[in-house]
C-alpha atoms as a PDB file:
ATOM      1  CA  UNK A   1      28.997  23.252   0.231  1.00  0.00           C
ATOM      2  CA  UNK A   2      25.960  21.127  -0.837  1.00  0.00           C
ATOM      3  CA  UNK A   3      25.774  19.704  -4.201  1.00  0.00           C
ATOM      4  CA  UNK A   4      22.494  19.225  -5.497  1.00  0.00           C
ATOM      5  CA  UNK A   5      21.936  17.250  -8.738  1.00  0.00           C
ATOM      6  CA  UNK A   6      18.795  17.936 -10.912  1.00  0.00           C
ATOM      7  CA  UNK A   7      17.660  14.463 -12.048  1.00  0.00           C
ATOM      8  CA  UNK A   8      16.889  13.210 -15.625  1.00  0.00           C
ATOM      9  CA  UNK A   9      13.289  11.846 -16.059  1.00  0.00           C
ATOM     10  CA  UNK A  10      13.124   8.822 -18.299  1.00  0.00           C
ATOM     11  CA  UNK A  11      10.167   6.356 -19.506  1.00  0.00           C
ATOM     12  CA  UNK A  12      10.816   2.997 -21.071  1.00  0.00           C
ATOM     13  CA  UNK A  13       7.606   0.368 -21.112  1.00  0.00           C
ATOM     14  CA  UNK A  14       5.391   2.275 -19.665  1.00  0.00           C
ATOM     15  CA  UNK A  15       7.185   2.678 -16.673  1.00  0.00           C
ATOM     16  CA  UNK A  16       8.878   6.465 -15.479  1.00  0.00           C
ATOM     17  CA  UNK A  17      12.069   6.129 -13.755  1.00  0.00           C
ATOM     18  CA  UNK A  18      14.118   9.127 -12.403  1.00  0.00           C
ATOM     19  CA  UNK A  19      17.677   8.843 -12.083  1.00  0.00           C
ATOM     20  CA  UNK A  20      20.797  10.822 -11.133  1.00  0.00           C
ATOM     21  CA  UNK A  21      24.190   9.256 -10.198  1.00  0.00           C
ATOM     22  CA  UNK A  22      23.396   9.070  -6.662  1.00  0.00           C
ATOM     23  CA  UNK A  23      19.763   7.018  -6.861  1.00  0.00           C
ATOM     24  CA  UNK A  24      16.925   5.948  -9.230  1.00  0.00           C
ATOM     25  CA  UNK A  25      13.418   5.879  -8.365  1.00  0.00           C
ATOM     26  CA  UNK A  26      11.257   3.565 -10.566  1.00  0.00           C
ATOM     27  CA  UNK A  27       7.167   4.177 -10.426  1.00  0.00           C
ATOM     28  CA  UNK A  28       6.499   0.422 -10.652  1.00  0.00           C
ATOM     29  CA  UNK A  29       2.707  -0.825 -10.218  1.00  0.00           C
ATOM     30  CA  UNK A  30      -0.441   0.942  -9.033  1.00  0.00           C
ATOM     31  CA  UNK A  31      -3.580  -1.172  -7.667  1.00  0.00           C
ATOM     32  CA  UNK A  32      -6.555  -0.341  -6.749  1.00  0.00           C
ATOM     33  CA  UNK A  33      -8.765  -3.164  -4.850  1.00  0.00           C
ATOM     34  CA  UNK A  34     -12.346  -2.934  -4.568  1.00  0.00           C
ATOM     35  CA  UNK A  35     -12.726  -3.343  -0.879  1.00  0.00           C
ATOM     36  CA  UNK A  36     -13.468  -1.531   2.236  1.00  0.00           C
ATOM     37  CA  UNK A  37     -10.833  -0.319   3.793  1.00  0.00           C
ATOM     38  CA  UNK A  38     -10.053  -2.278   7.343  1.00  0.00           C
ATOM     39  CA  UNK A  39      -7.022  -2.301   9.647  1.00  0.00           C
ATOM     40  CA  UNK A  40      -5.434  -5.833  10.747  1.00  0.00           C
ATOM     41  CA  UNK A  41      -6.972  -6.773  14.208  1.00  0.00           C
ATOM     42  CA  UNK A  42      -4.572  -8.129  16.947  1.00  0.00           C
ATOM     43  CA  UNK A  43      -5.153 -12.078  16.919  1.00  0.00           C
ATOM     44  CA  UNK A  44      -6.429 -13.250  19.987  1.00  0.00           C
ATOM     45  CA  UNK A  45      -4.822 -16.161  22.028  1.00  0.00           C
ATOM     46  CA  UNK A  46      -6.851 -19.226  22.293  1.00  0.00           C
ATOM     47  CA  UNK A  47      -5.824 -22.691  24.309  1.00  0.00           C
ATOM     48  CA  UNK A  48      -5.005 -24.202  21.183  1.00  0.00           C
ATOM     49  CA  UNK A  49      -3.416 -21.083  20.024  1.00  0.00           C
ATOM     50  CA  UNK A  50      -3.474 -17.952  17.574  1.00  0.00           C
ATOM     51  CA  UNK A  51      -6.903 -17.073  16.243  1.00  0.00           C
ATOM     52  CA  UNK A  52      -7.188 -14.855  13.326  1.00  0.00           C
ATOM     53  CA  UNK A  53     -10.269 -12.543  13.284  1.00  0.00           C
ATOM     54  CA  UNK A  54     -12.301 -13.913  10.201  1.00  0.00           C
ATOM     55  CA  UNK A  55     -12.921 -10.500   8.804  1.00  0.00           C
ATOM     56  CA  UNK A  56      -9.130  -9.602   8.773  1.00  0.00           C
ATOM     57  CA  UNK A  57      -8.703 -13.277   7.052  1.00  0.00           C
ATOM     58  CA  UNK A  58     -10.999 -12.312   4.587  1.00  0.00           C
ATOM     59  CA  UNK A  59      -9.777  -9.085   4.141  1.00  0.00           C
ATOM     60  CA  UNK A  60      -6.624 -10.274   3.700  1.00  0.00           C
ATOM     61  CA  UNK A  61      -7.473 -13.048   1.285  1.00  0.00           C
ATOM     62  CA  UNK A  62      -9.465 -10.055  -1.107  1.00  0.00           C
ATOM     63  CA  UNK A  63      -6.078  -8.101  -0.990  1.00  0.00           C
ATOM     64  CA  UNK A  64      -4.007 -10.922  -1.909  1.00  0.00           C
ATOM     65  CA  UNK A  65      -6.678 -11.786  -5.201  1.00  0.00           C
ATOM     66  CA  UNK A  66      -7.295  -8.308  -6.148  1.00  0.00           C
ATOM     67  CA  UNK A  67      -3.846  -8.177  -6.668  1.00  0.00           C
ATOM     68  CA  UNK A  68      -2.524 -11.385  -8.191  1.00  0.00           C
ATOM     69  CA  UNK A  69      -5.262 -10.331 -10.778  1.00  0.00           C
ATOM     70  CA  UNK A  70      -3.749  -7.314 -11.580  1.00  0.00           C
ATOM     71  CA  UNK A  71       0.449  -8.513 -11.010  1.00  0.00           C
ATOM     72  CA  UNK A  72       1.532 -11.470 -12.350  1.00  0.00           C
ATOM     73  CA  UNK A  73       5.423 -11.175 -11.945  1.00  0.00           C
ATOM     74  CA  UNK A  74       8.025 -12.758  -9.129  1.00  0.00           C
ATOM     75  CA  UNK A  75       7.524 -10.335  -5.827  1.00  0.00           C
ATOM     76  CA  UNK A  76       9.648  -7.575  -5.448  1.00  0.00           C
ATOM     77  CA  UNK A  77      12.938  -8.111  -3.517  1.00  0.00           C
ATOM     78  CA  UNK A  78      14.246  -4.710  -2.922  1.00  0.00           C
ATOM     79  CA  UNK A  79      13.635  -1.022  -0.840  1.00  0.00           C
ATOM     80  CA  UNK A  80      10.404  -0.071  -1.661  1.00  0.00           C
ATOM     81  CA  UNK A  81       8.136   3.038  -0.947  1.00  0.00           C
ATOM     82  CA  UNK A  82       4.649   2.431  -0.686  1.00  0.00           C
ATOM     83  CA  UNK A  83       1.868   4.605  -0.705  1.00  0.00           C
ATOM     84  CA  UNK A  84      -1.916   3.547   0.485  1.00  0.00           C
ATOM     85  CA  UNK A  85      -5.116   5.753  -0.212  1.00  0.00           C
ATOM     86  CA  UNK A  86      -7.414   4.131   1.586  1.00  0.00           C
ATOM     87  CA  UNK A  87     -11.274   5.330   0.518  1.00  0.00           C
ATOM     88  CA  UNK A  88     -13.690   5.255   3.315  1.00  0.00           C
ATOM     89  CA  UNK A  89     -17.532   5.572   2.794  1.00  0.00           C
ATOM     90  CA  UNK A  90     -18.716   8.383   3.838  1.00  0.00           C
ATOM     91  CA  UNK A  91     -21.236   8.454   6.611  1.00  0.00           C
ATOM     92  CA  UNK A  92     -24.157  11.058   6.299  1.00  0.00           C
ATOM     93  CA  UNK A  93     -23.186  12.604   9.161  1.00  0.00           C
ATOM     94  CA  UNK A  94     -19.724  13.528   7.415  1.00  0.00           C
ATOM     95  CA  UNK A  95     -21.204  15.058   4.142  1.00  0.00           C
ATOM     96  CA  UNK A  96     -18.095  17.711   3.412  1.00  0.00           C
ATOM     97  CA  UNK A  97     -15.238  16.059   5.566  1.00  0.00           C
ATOM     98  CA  UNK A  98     -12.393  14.788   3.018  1.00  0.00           C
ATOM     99  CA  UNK A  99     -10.290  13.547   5.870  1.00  0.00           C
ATOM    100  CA  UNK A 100     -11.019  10.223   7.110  1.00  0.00           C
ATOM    101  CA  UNK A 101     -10.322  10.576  10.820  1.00  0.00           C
ATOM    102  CA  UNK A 102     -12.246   7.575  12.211  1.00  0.00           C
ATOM    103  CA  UNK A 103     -11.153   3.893  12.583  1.00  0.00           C
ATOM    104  CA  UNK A 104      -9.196   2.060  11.303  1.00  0.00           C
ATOM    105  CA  UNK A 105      -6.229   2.824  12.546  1.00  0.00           C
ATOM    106  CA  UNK A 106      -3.360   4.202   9.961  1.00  0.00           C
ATOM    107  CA  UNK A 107      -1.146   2.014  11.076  1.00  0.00           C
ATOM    108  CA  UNK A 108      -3.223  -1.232  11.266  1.00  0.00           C
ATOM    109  CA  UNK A 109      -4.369  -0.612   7.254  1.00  0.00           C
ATOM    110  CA  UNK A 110      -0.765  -0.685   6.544  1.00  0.00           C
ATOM    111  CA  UNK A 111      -0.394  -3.733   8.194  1.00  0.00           C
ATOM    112  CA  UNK A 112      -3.030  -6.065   6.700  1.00  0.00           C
ATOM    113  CA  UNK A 113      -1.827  -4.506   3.045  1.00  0.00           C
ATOM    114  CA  UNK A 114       1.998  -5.414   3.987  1.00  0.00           C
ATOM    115  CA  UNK A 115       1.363  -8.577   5.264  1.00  0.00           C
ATOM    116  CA  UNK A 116      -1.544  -9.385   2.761  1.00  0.00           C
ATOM    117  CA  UNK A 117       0.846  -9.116  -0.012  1.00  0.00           C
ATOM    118  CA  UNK A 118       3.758 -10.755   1.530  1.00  0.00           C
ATOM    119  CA  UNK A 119       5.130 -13.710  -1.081  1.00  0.00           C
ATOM    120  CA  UNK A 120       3.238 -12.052  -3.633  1.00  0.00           C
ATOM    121  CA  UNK A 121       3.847  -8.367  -4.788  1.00  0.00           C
ATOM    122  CA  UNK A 122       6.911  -8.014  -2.345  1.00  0.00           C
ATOM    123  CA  UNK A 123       9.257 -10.373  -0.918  1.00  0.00           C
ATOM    124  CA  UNK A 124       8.597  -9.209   2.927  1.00  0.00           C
ATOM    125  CA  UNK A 125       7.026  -6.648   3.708  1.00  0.00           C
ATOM    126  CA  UNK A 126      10.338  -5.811   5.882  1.00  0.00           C
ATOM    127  CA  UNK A 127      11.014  -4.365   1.878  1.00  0.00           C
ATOM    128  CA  UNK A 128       9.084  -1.261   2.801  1.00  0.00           C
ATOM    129  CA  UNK A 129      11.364   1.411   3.521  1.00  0.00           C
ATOM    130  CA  UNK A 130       9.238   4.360   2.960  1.00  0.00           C
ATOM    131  CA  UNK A 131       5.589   4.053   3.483  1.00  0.00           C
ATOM    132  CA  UNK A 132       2.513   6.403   4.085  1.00  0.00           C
ATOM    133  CA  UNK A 133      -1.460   5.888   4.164  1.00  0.00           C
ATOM    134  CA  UNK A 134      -3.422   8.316   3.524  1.00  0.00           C
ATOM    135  CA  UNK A 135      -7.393   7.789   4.820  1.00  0.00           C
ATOM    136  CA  UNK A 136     -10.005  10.219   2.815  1.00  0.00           C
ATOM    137  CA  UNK A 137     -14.096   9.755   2.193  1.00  0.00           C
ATOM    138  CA  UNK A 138     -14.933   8.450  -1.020  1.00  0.00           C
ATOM    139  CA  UNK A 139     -17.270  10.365  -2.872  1.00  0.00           C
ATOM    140  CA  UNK A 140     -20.767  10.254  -1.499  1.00  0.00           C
ATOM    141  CA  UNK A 141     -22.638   7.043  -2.369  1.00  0.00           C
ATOM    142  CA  UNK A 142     -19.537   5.539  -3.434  1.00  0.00           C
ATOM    143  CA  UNK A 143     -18.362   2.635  -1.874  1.00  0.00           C
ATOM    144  CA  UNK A 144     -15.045   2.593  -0.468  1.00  0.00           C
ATOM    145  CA  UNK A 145     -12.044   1.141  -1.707  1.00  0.00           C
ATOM    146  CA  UNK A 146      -7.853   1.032  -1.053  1.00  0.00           C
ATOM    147  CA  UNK A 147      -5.650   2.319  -3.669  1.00  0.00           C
ATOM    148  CA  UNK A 148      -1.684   1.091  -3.832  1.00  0.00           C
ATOM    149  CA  UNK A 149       0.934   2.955  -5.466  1.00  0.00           C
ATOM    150  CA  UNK A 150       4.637   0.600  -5.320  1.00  0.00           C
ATOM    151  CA  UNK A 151       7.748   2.325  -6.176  1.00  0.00           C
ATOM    152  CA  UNK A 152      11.330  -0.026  -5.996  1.00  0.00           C
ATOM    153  CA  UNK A 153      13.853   2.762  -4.513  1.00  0.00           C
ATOM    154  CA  UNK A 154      17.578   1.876  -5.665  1.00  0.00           C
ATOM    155  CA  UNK A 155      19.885   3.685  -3.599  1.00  0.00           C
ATOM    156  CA  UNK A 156      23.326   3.731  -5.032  1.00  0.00           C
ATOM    157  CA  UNK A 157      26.171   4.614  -3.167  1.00  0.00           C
ATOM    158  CA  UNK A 158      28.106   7.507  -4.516  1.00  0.00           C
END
């Protein structure tokens, strides 16, 4: 027999935690960072060794402000569930497509955010526990951009 628990929705400060006996899930910070959307490149290996693309340095550098603008506080040190909207322009040639199905990678986006924000918004990015990226086309003549949603899972034993 399965015992399910209907959880009691609170909100202190602004932010909305759910909680039950079992677990809490706090909505923490949402970002959004006025950038184009990019996945980390693999660095090549040079004789005097690692070379980081320049884009994905810059990229990664625009993450990093964007967000110390917006979060001032020590980084997260716990589980956390992520979840990345990452706003492509739209090409012409994709004028009703919402689904972003081109490159960058999924998987590479998530990378440059997790280690972009490493030190900053979250301890490690070894914190994430739960992520997902979603890629969509911005609104036409809009220029892309990445959107962060952070939620700090605390699983209780019970």
């Amino acid at each position: 027999m399965f015992h399910f628990e209907i959880p009691r929705l609170v909100r202190a400060g602004g932010a909305m935690t759910i909680t039950s006996t079992n677990w809490r899930i706090e909505v923490l910070l949402n970002f959004t960072i006025p950038i184009e959307p990019q996945g980390k490149k693999v660095p090549r290996i040079t004789r005097n060794g690692n070379f980081k693309d320049p884009e994905t340095r810059a990229a990664m550098e625009a993450i990093a402000d964007a967000v110390r603008r917006q979060y001032q506080g020590e980084p997260l040190d716990g589980p956390l569930r992520i979840l990345i909207t990452a706003w492509r322009t739209r090409p012409k040639a994709k004028p009703n497509a919402v689904w972003a199905d081109t490159k960058p990678d999924y998987d590479n986006v998530e990378k440059l955010i997790g280690d972009a924000l490493e030190g900053i918004l979250w301890v490690n990015d070894s914190r994430i526990v739960d992520g997902r990226c979603l890629k969509k086309y911005a609104p036409k003549d809009v220029r892309g951009w990445i959107e962060i949603e952070v939620e700090l899972l605390d699983l209780r034993a019970g």
